[in-house]
C-alpha atoms as a PDB file:
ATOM      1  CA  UNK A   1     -17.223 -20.234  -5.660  1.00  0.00           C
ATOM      2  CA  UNK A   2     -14.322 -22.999  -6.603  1.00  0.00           C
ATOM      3  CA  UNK A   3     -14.062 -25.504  -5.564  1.00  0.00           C
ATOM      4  CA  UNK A   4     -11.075 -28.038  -3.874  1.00  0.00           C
ATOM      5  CA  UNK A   5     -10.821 -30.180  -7.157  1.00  0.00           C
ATOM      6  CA  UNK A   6      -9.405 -27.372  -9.079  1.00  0.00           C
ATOM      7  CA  UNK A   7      -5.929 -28.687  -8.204  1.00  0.00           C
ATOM      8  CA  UNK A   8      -6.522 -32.383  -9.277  1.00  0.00           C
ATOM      9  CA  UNK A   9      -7.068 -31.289 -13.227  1.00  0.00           C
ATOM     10  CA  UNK A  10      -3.977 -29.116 -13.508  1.00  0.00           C
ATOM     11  CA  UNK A  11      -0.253 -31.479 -14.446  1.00  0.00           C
ATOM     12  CA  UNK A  12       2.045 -29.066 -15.028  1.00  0.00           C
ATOM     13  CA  UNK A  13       3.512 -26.247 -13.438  1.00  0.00           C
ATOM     14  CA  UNK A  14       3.008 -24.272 -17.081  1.00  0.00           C
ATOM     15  CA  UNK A  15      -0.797 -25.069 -16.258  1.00  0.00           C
ATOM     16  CA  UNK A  16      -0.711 -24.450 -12.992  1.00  0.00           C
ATOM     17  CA  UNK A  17       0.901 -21.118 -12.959  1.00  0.00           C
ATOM     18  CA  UNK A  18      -1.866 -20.173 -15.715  1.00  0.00           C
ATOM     19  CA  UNK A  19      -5.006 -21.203 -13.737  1.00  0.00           C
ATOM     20  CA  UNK A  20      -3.606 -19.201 -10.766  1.00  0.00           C
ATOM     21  CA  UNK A  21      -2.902 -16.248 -13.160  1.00  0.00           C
ATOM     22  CA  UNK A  22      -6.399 -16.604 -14.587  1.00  0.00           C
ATOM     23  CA  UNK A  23      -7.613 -17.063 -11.083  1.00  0.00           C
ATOM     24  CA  UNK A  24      -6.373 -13.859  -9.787  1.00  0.00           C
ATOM     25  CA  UNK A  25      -7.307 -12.069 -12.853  1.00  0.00           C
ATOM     26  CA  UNK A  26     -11.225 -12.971 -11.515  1.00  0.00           C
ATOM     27  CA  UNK A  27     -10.696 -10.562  -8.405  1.00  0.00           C
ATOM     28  CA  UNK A  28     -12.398  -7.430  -7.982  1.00  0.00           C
ATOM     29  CA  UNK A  29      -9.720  -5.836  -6.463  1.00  0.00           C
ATOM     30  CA  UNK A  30      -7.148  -6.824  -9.040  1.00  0.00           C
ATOM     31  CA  UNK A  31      -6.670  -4.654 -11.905  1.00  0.00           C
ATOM     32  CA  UNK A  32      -3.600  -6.953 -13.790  1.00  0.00           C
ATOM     33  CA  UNK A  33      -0.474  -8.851 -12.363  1.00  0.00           C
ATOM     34  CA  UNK A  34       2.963  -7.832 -12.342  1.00  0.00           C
ATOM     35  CA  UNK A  35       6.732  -9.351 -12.580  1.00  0.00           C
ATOM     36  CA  UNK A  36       7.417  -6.820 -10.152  1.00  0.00           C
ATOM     37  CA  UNK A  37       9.765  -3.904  -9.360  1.00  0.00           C
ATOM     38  CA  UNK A  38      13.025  -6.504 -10.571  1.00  0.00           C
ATOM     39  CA  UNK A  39      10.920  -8.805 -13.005  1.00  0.00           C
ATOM     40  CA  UNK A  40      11.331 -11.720 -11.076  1.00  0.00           C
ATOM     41  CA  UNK A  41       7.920 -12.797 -10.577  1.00  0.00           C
ATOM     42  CA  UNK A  42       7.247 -15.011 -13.429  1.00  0.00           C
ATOM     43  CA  UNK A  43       7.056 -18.674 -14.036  1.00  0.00           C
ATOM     44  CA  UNK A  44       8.775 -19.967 -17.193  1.00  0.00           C
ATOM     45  CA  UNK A  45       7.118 -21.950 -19.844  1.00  0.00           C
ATOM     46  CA  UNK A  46       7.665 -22.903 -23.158  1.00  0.00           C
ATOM     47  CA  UNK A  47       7.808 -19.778 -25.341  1.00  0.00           C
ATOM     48  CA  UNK A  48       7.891 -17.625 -22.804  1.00  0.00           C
ATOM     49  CA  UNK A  49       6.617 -16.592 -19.129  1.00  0.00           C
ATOM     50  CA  UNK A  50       3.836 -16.373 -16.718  1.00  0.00           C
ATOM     51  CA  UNK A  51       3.786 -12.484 -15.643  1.00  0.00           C
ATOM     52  CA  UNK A  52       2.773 -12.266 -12.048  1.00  0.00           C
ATOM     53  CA  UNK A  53       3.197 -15.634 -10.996  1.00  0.00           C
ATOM     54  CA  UNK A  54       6.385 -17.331  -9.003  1.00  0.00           C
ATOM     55  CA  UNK A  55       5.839 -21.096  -8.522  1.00  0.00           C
ATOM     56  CA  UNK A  56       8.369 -22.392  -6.297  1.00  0.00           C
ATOM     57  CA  UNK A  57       8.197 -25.992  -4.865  1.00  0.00           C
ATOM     58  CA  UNK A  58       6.907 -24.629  -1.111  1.00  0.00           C
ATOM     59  CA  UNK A  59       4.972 -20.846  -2.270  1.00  0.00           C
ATOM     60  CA  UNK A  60       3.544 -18.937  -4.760  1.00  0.00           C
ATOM     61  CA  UNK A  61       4.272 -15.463  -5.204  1.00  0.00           C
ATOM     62  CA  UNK A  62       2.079 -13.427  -6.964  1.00  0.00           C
ATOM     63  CA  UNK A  63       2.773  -9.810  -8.072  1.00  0.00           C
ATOM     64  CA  UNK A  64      -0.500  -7.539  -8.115  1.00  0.00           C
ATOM     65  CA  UNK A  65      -1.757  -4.697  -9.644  1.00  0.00           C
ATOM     66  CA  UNK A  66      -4.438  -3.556  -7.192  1.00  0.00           C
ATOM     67  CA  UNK A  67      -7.441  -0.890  -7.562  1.00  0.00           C
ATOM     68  CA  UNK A  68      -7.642   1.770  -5.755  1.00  0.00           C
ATOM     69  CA  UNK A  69     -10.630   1.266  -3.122  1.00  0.00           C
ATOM     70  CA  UNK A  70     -11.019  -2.056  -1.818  1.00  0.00           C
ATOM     71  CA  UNK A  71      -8.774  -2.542   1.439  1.00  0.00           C
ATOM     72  CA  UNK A  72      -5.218  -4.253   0.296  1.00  0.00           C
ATOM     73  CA  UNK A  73      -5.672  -6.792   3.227  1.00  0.00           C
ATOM     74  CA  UNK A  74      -9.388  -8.104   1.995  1.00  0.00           C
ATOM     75  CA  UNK A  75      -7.713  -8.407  -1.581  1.00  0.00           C
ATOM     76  CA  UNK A  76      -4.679 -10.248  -0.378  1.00  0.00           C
ATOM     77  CA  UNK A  77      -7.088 -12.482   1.600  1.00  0.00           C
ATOM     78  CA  UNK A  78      -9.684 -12.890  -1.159  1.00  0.00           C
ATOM     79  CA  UNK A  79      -6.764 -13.737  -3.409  1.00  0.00           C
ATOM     80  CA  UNK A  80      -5.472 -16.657  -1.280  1.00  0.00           C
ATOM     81  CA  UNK A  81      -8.765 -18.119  -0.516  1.00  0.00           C
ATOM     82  CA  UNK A  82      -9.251 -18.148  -4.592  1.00  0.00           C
ATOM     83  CA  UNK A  83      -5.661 -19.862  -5.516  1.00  0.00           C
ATOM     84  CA  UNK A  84      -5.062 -22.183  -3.128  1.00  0.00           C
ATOM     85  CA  UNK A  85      -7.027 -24.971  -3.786  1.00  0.00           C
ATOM     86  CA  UNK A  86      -5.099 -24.597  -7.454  1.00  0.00           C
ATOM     87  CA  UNK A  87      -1.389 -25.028  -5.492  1.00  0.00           C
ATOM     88  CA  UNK A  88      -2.601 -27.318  -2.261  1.00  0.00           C
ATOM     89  CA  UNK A  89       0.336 -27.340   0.216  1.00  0.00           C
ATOM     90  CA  UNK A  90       1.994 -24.447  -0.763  1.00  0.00           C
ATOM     91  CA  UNK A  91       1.887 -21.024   0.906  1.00  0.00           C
ATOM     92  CA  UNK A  92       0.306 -18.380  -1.254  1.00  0.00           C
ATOM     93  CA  UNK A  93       2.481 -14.741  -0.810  1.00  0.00           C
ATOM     94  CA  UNK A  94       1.122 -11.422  -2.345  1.00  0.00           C
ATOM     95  CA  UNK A  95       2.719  -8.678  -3.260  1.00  0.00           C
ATOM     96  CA  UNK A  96       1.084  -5.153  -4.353  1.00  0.00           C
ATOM     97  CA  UNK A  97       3.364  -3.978  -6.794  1.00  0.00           C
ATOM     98  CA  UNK A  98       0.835  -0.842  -7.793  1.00  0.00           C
ATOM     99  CA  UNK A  99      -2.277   0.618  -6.997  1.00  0.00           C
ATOM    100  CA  UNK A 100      -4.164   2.017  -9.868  1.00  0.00           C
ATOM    101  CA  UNK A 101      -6.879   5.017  -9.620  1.00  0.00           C
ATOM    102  CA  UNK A 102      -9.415   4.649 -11.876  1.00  0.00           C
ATOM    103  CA  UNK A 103     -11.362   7.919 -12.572  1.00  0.00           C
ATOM    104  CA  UNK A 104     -14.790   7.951 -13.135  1.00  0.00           C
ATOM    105  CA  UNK A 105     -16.529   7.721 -16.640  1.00  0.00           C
ATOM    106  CA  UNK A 106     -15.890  11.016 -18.855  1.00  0.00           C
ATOM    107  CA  UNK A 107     -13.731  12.307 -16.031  1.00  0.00           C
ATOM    108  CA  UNK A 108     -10.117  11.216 -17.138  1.00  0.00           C
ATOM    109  CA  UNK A 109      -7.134  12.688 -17.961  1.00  0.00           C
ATOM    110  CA  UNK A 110      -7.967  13.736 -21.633  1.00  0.00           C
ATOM    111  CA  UNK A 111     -11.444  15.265 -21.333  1.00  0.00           C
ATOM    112  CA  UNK A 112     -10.191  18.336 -18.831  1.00  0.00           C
ATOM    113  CA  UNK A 113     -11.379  21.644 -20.013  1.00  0.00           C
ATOM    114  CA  UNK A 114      -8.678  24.139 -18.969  1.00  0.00           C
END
């Protein structure tokens, strides 16, 4: 799926800290990222922030949005295996800030008789 090079292109923590948000983004189980409960997961770049992303110089934290269904261990696996050829060296650390239920097709909120 990716491959161990990823981390070789990327220069910049600002890139990095995008690549790994895109990265994450690519998950099944992942519905959005998060700066979590205290907004603290972000990474700071010109003109703004990373939402969902932490780079520090050892870890990365990411804060995830997950979907309801898939196992939260298999996600936070699956999500490792995916980033960390992007931050080689560093220990990857998620965090499941919400769990989202998505109902099926026609079934939501808004088209309830009653």
């Amino acid at each position: 799926m990716h491959d161990e090079v990823d981390a070789e292109v990327t220069t910049s923590p600002a890139d990095t800290a995008q690549r790994v948000a895109d990265r994450v983004r690519e998950c099944p189980g992942v519905v959005g990222l998060s700066t979590g409960p205290f907004g603290t997961l972000v990474t700071p770049v010109v003109g703004g922030t990373i939402p969902g992303v932490l780079l520090r110089e050892d870890s990365v934290e990411l804060g995830v949005v997950a979907r309801y269904g898939p196992p939260l261990p298999a996600t936070a696996t699956e999500l490792r295996r995916a980033v960390r050829p992007l931050v080689p060296g560093r220990e990857v650390h998620v965090s499941f800030v919400d769990l989202v239920v998505e109902s099926p097709a026609g079934n939501g909120p808004d088209s309830r008789e009653g």
